[in-house]
C-alpha atoms as a PDB file:
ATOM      1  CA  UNK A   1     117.880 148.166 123.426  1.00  0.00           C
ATOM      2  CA  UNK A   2     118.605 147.340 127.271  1.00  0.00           C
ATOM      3  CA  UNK A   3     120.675 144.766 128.813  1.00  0.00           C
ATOM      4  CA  UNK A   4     117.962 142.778 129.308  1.00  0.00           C
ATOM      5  CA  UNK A   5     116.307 142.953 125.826  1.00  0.00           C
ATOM      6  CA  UNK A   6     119.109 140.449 124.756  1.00  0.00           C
ATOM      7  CA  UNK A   7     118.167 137.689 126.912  1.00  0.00           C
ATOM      8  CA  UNK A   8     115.165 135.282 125.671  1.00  0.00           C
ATOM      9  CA  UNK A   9     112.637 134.436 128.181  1.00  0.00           C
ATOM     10  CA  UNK A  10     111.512 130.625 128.769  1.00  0.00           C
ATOM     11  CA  UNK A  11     108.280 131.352 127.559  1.00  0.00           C
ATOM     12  CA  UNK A  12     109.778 132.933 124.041  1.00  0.00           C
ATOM     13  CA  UNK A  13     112.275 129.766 124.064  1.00  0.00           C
ATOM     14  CA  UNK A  14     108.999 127.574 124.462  1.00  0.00           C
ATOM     15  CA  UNK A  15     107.060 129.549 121.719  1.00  0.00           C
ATOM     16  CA  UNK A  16     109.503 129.032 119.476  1.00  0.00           C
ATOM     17  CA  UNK A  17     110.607 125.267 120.156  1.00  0.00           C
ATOM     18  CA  UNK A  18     106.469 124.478 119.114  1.00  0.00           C
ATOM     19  CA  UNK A  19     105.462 123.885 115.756  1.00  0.00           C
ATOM     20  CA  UNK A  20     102.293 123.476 114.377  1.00  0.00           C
ATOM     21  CA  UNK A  21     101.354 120.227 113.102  1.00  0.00           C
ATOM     22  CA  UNK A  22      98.642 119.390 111.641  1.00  0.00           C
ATOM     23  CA  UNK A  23      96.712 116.336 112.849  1.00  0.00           C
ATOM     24  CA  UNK A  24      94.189 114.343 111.411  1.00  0.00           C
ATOM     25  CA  UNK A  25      92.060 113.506 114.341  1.00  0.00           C
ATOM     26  CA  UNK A  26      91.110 109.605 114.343  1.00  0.00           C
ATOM     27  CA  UNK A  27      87.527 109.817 115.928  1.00  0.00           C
ATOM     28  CA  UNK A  28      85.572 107.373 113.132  1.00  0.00           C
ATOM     29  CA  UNK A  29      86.003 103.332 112.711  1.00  0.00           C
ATOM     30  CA  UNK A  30      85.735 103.596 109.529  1.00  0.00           C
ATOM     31  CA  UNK A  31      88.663 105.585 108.969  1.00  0.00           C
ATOM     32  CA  UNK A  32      90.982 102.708 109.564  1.00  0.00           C
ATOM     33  CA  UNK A  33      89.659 101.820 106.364  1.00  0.00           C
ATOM     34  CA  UNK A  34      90.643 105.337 104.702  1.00  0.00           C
ATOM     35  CA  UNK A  35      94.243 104.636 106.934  1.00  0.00           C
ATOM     36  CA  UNK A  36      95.144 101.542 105.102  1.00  0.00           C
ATOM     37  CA  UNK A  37      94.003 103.285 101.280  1.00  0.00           C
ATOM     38  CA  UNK A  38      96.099 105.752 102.005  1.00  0.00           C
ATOM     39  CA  UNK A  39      99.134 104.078 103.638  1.00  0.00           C
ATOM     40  CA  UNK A  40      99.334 102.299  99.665  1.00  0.00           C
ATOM     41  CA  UNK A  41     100.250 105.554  98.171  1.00  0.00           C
ATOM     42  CA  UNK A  42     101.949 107.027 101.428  1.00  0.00           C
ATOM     43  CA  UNK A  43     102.978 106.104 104.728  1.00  0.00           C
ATOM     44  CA  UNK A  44     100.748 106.717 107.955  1.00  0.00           C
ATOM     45  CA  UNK A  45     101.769 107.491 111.043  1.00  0.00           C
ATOM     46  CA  UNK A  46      99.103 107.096 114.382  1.00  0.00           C
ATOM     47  CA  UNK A  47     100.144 108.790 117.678  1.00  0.00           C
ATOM     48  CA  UNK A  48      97.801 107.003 120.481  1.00  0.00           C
ATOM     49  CA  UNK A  49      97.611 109.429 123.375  1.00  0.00           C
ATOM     50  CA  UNK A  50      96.204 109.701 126.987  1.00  0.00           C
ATOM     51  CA  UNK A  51      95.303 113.099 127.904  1.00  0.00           C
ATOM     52  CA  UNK A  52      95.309 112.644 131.513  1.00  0.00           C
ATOM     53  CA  UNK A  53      99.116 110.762 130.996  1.00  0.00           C
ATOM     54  CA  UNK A  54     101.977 112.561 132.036  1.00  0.00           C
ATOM     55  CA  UNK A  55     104.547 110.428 130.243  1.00  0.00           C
ATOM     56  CA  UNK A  56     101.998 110.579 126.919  1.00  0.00           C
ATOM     57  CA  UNK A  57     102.292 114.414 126.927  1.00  0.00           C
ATOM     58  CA  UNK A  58     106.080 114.602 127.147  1.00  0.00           C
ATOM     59  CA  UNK A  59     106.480 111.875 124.595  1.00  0.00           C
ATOM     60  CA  UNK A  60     104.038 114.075 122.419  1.00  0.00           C
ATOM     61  CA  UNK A  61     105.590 117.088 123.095  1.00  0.00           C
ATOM     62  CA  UNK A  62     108.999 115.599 121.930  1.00  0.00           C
ATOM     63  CA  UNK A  63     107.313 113.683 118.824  1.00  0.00           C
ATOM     64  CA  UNK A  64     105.738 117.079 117.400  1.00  0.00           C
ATOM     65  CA  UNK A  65     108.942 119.446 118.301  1.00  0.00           C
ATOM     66  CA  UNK A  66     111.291 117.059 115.987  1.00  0.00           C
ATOM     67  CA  UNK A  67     108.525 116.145 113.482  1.00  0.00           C
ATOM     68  CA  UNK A  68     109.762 117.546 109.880  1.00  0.00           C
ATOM     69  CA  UNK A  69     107.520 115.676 107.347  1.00  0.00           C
ATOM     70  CA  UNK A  70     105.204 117.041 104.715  1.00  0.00           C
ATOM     71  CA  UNK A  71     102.127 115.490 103.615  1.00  0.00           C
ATOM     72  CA  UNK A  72     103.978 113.941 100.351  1.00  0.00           C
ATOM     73  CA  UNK A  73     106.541 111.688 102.962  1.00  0.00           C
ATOM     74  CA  UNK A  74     103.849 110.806 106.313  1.00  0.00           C
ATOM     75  CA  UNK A  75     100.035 111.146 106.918  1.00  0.00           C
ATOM     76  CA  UNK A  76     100.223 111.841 110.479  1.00  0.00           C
ATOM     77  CA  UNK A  77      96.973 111.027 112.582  1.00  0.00           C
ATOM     78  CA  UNK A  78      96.213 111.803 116.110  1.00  0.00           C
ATOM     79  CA  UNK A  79      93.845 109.373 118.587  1.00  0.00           C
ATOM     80  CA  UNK A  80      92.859 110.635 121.760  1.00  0.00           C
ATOM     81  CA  UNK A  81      92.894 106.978 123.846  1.00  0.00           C
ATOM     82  CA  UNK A  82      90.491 108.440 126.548  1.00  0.00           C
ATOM     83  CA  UNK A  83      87.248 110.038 124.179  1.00  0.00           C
ATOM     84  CA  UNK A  84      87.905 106.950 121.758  1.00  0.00           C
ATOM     85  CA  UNK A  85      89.341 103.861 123.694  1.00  0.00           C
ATOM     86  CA  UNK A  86      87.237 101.426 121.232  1.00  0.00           C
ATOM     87  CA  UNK A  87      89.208 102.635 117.599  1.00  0.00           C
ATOM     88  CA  UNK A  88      92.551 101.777 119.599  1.00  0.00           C
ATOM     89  CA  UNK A  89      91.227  98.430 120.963  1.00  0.00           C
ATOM     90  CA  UNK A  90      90.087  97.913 116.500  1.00  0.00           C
ATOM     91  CA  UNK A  91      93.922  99.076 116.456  1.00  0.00           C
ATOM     92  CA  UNK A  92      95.172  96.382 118.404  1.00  0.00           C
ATOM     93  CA  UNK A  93      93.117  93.756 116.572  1.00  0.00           C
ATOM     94  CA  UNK A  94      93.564  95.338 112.870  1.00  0.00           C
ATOM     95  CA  UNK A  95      97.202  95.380 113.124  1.00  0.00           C
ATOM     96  CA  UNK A  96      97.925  92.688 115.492  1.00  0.00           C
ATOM     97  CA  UNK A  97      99.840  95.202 117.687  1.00  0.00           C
ATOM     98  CA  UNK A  98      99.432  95.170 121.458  1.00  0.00           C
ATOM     99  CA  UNK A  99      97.678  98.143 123.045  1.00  0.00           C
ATOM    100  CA  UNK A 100     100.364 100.417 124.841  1.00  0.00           C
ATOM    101  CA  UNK A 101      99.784 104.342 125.472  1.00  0.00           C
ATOM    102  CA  UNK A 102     101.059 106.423 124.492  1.00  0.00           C
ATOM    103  CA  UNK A 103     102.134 104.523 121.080  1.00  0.00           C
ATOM    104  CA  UNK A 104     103.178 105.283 118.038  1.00  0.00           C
ATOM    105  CA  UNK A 105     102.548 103.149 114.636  1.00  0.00           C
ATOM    106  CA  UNK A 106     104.031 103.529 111.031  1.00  0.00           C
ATOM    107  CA  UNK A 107     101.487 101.765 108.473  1.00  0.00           C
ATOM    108  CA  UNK A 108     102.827 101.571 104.834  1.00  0.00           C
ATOM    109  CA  UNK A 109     100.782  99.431 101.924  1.00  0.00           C
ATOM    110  CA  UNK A 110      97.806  98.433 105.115  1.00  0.00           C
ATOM    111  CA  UNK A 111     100.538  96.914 107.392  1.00  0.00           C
ATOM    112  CA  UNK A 112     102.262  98.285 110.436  1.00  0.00           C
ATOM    113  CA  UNK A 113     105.847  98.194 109.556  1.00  0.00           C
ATOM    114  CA  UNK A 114     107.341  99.771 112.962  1.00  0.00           C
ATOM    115  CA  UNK A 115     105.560 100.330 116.124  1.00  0.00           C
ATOM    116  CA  UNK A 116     107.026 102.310 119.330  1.00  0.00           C
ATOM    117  CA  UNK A 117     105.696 103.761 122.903  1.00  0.00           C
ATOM    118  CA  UNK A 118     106.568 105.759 125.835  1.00  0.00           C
ATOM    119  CA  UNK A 119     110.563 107.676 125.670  1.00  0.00           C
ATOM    120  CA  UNK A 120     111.078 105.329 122.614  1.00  0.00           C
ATOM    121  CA  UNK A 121     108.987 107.691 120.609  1.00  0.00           C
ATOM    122  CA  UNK A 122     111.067 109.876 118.424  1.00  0.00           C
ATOM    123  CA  UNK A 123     110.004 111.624 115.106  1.00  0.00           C
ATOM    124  CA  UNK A 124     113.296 111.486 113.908  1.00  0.00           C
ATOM    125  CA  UNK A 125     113.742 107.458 113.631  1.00  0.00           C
ATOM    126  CA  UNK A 126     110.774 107.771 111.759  1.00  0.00           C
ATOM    127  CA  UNK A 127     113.407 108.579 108.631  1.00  0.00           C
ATOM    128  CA  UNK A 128     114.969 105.636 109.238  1.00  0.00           C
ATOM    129  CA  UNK A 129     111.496 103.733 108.736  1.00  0.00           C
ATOM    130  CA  UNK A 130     110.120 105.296 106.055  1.00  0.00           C
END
């Protein structure tokens, strides 16, 4: 092993820092329907982001590097703003939440119980919440 060999490169750090999760994409109406079924038996979580956003894909980023749930605590769904703009706008109106990108929204038994956006967003609060 060289001297080298001991040092990490930023690309290894960053490979390692990323985690896979595993996103339900939110691409039908009706599955706000499905969203407030399941949200009686566990909590839901909705991430609302803009892929041409800056700010949305550090606040992502940051969200899915600290997020530690399983399936048993947090559903966690994924809506890309700019492909479906009109599910987020039935967002707003469902849950009586104003529109704000990127966003995050906790829904437990059909209601949104906490509601976030922009550096605010943090996976681990989301302990706090649930």
């Amino acid at each position: 092993m060289g001297f080298f060999d001991k040092f990490k490169s930023a690309r290894d750090v960053a490979k390692e820092e990323i985690k896979e999760m595993k996103w339900i994409p939110l691409e039908r109406m009706n599955q706000l329907d499905e969203i407030v079924e399941i949200s009686k038996a566990v909590p839901v979580v909705i991430f609302k982001h803009s892929t041409t956003c800056g700010i949305s894909r550090m606040a992502l980023r940051g969200f899915e590097k600290n997020y530690d749930y399983d399936k048993k605590q947090l559903e966690p769904y994924f809506l890309d703003l700019k492909q479906y703009r009109e599910i987020s706008n039935a967002i707003a109106d469902r849950f009586n939440v104003q529109h704000e990108s990127p966003q995050l929204l906790l829904i437990k038994n059909g209601t949104v119980t906490y509601h976030t956006s922009h550096s605010d967003i943090d996976a681990g609060i989301l302990s706090e919440k649930i």
